[in-house]
Protein backbone atom coordinates (compact mmCIF):
# COMPACT_ATOMS: atom_id res chain seq x y z
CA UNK A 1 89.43 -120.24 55.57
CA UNK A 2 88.76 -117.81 52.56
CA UNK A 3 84.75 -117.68 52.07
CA UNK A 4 83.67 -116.02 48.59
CA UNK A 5 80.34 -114.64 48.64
CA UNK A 6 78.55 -113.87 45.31
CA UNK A 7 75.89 -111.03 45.69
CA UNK A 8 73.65 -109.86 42.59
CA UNK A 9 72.18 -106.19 42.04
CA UNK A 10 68.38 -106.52 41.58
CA UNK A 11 65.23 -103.77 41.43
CA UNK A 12 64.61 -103.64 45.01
CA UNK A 13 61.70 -106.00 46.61
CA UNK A 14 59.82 -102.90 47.44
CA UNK A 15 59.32 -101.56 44.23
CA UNK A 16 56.38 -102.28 42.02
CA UNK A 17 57.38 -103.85 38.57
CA UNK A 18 56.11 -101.69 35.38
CA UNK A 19 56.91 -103.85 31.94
CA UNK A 20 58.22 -101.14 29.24
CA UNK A 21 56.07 -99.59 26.83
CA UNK A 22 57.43 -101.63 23.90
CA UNK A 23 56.89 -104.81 26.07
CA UNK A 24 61.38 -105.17 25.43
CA UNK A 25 61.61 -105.53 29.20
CA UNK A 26 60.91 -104.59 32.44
CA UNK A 27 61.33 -100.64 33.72
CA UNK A 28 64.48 -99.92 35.29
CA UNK A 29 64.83 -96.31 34.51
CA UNK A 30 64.75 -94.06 37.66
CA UNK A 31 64.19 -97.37 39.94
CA UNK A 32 65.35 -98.58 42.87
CA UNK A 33 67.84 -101.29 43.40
CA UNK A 34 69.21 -103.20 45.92
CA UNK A 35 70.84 -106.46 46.81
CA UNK A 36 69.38 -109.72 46.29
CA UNK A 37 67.49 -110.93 49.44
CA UNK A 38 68.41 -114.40 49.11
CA UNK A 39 72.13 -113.27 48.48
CA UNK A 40 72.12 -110.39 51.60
CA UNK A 41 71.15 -113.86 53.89
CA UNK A 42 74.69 -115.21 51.77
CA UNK A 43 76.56 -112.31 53.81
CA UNK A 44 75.30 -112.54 56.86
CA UNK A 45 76.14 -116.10 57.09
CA UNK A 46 79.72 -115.88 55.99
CA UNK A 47 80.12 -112.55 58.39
CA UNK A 48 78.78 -114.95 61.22
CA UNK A 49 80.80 -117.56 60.02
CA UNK A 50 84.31 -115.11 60.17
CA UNK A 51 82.46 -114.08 63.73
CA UNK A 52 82.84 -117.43 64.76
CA UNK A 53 86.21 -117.58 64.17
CA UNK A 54 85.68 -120.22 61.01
CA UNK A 55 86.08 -117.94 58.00
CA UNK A 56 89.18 -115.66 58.39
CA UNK A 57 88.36 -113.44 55.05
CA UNK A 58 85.16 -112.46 52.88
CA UNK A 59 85.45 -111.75 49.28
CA UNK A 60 82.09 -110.16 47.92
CA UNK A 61 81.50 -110.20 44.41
CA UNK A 62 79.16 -108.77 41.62
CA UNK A 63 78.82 -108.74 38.46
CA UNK A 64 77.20 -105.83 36.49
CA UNK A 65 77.71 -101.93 35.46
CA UNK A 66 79.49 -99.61 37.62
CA UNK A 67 76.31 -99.39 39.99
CA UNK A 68 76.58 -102.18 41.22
CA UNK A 69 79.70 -101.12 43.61
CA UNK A 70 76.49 -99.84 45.56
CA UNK A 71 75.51 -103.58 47.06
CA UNK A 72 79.18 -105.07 47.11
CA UNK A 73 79.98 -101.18 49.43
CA UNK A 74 76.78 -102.44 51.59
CA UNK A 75 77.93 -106.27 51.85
CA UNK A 76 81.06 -104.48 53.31
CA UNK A 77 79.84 -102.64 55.90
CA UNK A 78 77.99 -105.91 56.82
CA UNK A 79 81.59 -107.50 57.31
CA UNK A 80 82.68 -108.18 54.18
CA UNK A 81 86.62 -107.74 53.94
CA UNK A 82 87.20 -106.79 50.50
CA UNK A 83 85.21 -106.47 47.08
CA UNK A 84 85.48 -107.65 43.36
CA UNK A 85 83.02 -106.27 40.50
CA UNK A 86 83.37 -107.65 37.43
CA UNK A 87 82.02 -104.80 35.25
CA UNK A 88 79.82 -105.27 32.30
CA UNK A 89 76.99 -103.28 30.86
CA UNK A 90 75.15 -106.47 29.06
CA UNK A 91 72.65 -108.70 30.60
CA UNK A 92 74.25 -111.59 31.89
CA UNK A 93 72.74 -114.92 32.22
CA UNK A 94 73.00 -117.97 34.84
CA UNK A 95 75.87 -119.74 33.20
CA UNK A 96 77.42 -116.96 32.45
CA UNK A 97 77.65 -115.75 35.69
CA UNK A 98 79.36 -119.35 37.10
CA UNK A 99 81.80 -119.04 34.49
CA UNK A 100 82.76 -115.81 35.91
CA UNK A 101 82.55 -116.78 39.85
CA UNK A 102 84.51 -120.20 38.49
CA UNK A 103 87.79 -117.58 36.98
CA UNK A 104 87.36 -115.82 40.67
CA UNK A 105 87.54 -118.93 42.45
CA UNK A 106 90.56 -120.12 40.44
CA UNK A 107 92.26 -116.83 41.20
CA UNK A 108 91.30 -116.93 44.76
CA UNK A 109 90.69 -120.18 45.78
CA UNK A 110 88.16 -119.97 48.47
CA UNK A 111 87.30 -122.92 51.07
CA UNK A 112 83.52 -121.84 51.00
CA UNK A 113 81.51 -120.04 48.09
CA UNK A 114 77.82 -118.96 49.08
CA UNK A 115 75.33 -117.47 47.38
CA UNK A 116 71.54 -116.90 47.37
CA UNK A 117 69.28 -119.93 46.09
CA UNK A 118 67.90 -117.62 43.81
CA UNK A 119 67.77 -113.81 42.52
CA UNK A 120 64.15 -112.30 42.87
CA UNK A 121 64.31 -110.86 39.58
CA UNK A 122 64.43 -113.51 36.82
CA UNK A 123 64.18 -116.55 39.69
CA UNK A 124 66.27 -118.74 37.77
CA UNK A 125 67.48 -120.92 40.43
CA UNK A 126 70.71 -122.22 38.40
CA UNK A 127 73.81 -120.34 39.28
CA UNK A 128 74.83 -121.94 42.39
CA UNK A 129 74.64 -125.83 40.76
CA UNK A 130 76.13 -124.50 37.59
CA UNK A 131 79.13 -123.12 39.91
CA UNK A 132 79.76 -126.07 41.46
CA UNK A 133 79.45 -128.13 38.17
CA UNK A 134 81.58 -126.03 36.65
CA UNK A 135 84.02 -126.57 39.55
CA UNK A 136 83.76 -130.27 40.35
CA UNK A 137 82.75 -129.59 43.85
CA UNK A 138 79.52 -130.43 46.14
CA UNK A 139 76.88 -128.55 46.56
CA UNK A 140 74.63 -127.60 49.50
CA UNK A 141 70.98 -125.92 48.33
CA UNK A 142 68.51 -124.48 49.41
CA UNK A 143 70.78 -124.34 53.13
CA UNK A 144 68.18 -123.83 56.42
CA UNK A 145 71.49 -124.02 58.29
CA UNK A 146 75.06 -124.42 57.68
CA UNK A 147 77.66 -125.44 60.28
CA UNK A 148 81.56 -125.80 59.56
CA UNK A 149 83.47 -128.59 61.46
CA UNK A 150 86.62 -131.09 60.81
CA UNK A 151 86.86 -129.54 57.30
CA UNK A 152 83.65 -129.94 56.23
CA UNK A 153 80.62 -128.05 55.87
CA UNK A 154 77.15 -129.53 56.83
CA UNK A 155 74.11 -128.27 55.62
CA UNK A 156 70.62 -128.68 56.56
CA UNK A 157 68.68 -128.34 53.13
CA UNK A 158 64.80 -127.24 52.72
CA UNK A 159 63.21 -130.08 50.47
CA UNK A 160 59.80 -130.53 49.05
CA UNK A 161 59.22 -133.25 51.84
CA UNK A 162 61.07 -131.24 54.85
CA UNK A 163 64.71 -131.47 55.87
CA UNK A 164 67.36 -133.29 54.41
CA UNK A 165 71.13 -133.08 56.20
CA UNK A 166 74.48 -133.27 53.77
CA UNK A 167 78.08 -133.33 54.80
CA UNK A 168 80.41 -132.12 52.18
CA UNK A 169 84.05 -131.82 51.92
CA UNK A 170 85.63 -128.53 51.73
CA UNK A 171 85.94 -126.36 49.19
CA UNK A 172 82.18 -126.71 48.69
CA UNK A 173 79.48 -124.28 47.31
CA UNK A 174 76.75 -123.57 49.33
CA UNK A 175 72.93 -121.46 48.42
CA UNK A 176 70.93 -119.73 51.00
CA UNK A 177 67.33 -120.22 51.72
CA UNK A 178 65.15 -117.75 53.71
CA UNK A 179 65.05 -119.70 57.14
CA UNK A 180 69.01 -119.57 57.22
CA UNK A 181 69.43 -116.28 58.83
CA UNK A 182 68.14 -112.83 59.40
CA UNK A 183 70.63 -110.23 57.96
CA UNK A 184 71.80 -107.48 60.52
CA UNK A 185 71.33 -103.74 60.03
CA UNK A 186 74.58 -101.71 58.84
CA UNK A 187 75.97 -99.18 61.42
CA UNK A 188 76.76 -95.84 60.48
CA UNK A 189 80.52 -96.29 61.65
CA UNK A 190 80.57 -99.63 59.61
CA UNK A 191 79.20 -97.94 56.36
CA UNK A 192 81.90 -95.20 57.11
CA UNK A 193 84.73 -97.67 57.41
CA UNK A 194 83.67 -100.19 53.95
CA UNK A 195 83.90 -96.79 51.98
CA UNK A 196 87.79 -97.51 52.73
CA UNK A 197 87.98 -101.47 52.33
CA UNK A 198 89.09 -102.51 48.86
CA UNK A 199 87.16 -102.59 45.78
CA UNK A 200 88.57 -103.83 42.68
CA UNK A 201 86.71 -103.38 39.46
CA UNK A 202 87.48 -106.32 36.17
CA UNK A 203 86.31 -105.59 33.10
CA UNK A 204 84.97 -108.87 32.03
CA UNK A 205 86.05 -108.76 28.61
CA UNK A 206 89.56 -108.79 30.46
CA UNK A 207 88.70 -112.42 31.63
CA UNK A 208 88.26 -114.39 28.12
CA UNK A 209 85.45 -115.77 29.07
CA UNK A 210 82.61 -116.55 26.71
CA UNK A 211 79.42 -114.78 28.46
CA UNK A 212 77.60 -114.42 25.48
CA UNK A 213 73.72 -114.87 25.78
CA UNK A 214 72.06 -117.94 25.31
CA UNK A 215 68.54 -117.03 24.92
CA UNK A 216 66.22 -114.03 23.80
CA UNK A 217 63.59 -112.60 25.43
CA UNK A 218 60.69 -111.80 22.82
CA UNK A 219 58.21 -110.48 24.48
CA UNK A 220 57.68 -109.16 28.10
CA UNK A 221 53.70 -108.77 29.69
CA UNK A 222 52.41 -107.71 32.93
CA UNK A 223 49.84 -111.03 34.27
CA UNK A 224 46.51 -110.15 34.10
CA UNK A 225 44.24 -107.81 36.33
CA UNK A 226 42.29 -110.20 39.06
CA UNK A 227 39.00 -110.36 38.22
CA UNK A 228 36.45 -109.13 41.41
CA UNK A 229 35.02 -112.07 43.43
CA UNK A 230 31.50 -112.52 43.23
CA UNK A 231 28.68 -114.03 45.73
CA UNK A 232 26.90 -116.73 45.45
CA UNK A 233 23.68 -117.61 46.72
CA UNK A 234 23.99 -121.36 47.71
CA UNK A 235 26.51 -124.30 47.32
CA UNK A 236 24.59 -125.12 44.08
CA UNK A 237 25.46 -121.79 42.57
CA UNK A 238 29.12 -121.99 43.58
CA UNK A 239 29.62 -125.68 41.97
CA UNK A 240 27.68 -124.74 38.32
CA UNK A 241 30.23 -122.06 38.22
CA UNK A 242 33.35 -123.80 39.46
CA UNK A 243 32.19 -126.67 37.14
CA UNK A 244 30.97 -124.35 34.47
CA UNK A 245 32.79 -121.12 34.49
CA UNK A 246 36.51 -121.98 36.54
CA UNK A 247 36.38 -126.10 35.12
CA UNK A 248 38.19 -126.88 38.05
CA UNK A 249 35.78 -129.85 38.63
């Protein structure tokens, strides 16, 4: 079983966003990225996966400029057995993006696609049921746990009212939630070794795919400072102002 594992370059978790002067965007110069969290737990679940002796090869893919070889290199010392980056300089939205992992899975027809539920930067939440849309195959969100038998993949999903268990038929697309895994560390002689695994670069222009934008972002602003608590000197107090002040009641 071929499992194809999407994984998006994103300012790193640890950094603290700065919106641009001109209020265009958010500050990427001299920042520092990282793969998506959501889409690092993607990795480690197909590397258990090929572990297990279920998944006998790991495609990682990205999509973005030339730095983004950076996360697909680190997906491959995770386990990863080969890369794809499908290079492009412009900002690429959801649908966009499952056109282009829909043209990859055509030319390499995985058994299993996962991906992260979500990318921490714009938190769109779309790409994995576009992809499968797109596709004409089931879907699996928001996975909590993910186990491969008799051709089919079940998958414990994280709903608003607790846990709900699918079964879907293989090939299938799958998203990771938080409680799925815990990704492993890289070793030094597995970071050495993924600088010699295979990483092909497409322009994608090359793939004829439209990946124009759909929307436009007019204006970008940093939320609000929080405003310093203040005491109150009875129950009285603190209802005239939460009735007065907050009208919350």
């Amino acid at each position: 079983m071929k499992a194809l594992v999407a994984v998006k370059r994103v300012v790193d978790y640890n950094v603290r966003i700065r919106v641009k002067a001109d209020n265009s965007g958010v500050e990427t110069a001299n920042v520092k990225f990282s793969a998506n969290p959501f889409d690092e737990i993607a990795v480690e679940e197909a590397v258990r996966l090929k572990e297990a002796g279920v998944v006998s090869e790991i495609v990682a893919v990205s999509i973005g400029p030339a730095a983004a070889q950076e996360v697909l290199r680190s997906a491959l010392a995770l386990g990863a057995d080969r890369a794809i980056l499908v290079q492009t300089d412009d900002e690429v939205e959801p649908l966009a993006v499952a056109k282009i992992l829909k043209a990859l899975c055509e030319r390499e027809a995985p058994q299993l696609v996962i991906l992260g539920k979500q990318a921490i930067d714009d938190d769109s939440n779309q790409t994995g049921q576009s992809l499968a849309a797109l596709l004409g195959w089931p879907q699996g969100t928001f996975a909590s746990k993910l186990v491969i038998k008799d051709g089919r993949a079940e998958v414990t999903r994280e709903v608003d009212g607790g846990l709900e268990t699918v079964s879907l038929a293989l090939p299938a697309v799958v998203t990771t939630d938080l409680r799925l895994n815990e990704p492993r560390y890289a070793s030094l002689p597995n970071i050495m070794k993924a600088r010699k695994k295979p990483l092909e670069a497409i322009p994608a222009a090359d793939l004829g795919l439209d990946i124009a934008p759909r929307l436009v972002t007019l204006r970008v602003e940093a939320p609000p400072k929080r405003q310093a608590g203040v005491r109150v000197e009875n129950v009285a107090a603190l209802v005239d102002k939460l009735k007065n002040e907050a009208k919350v009641i």
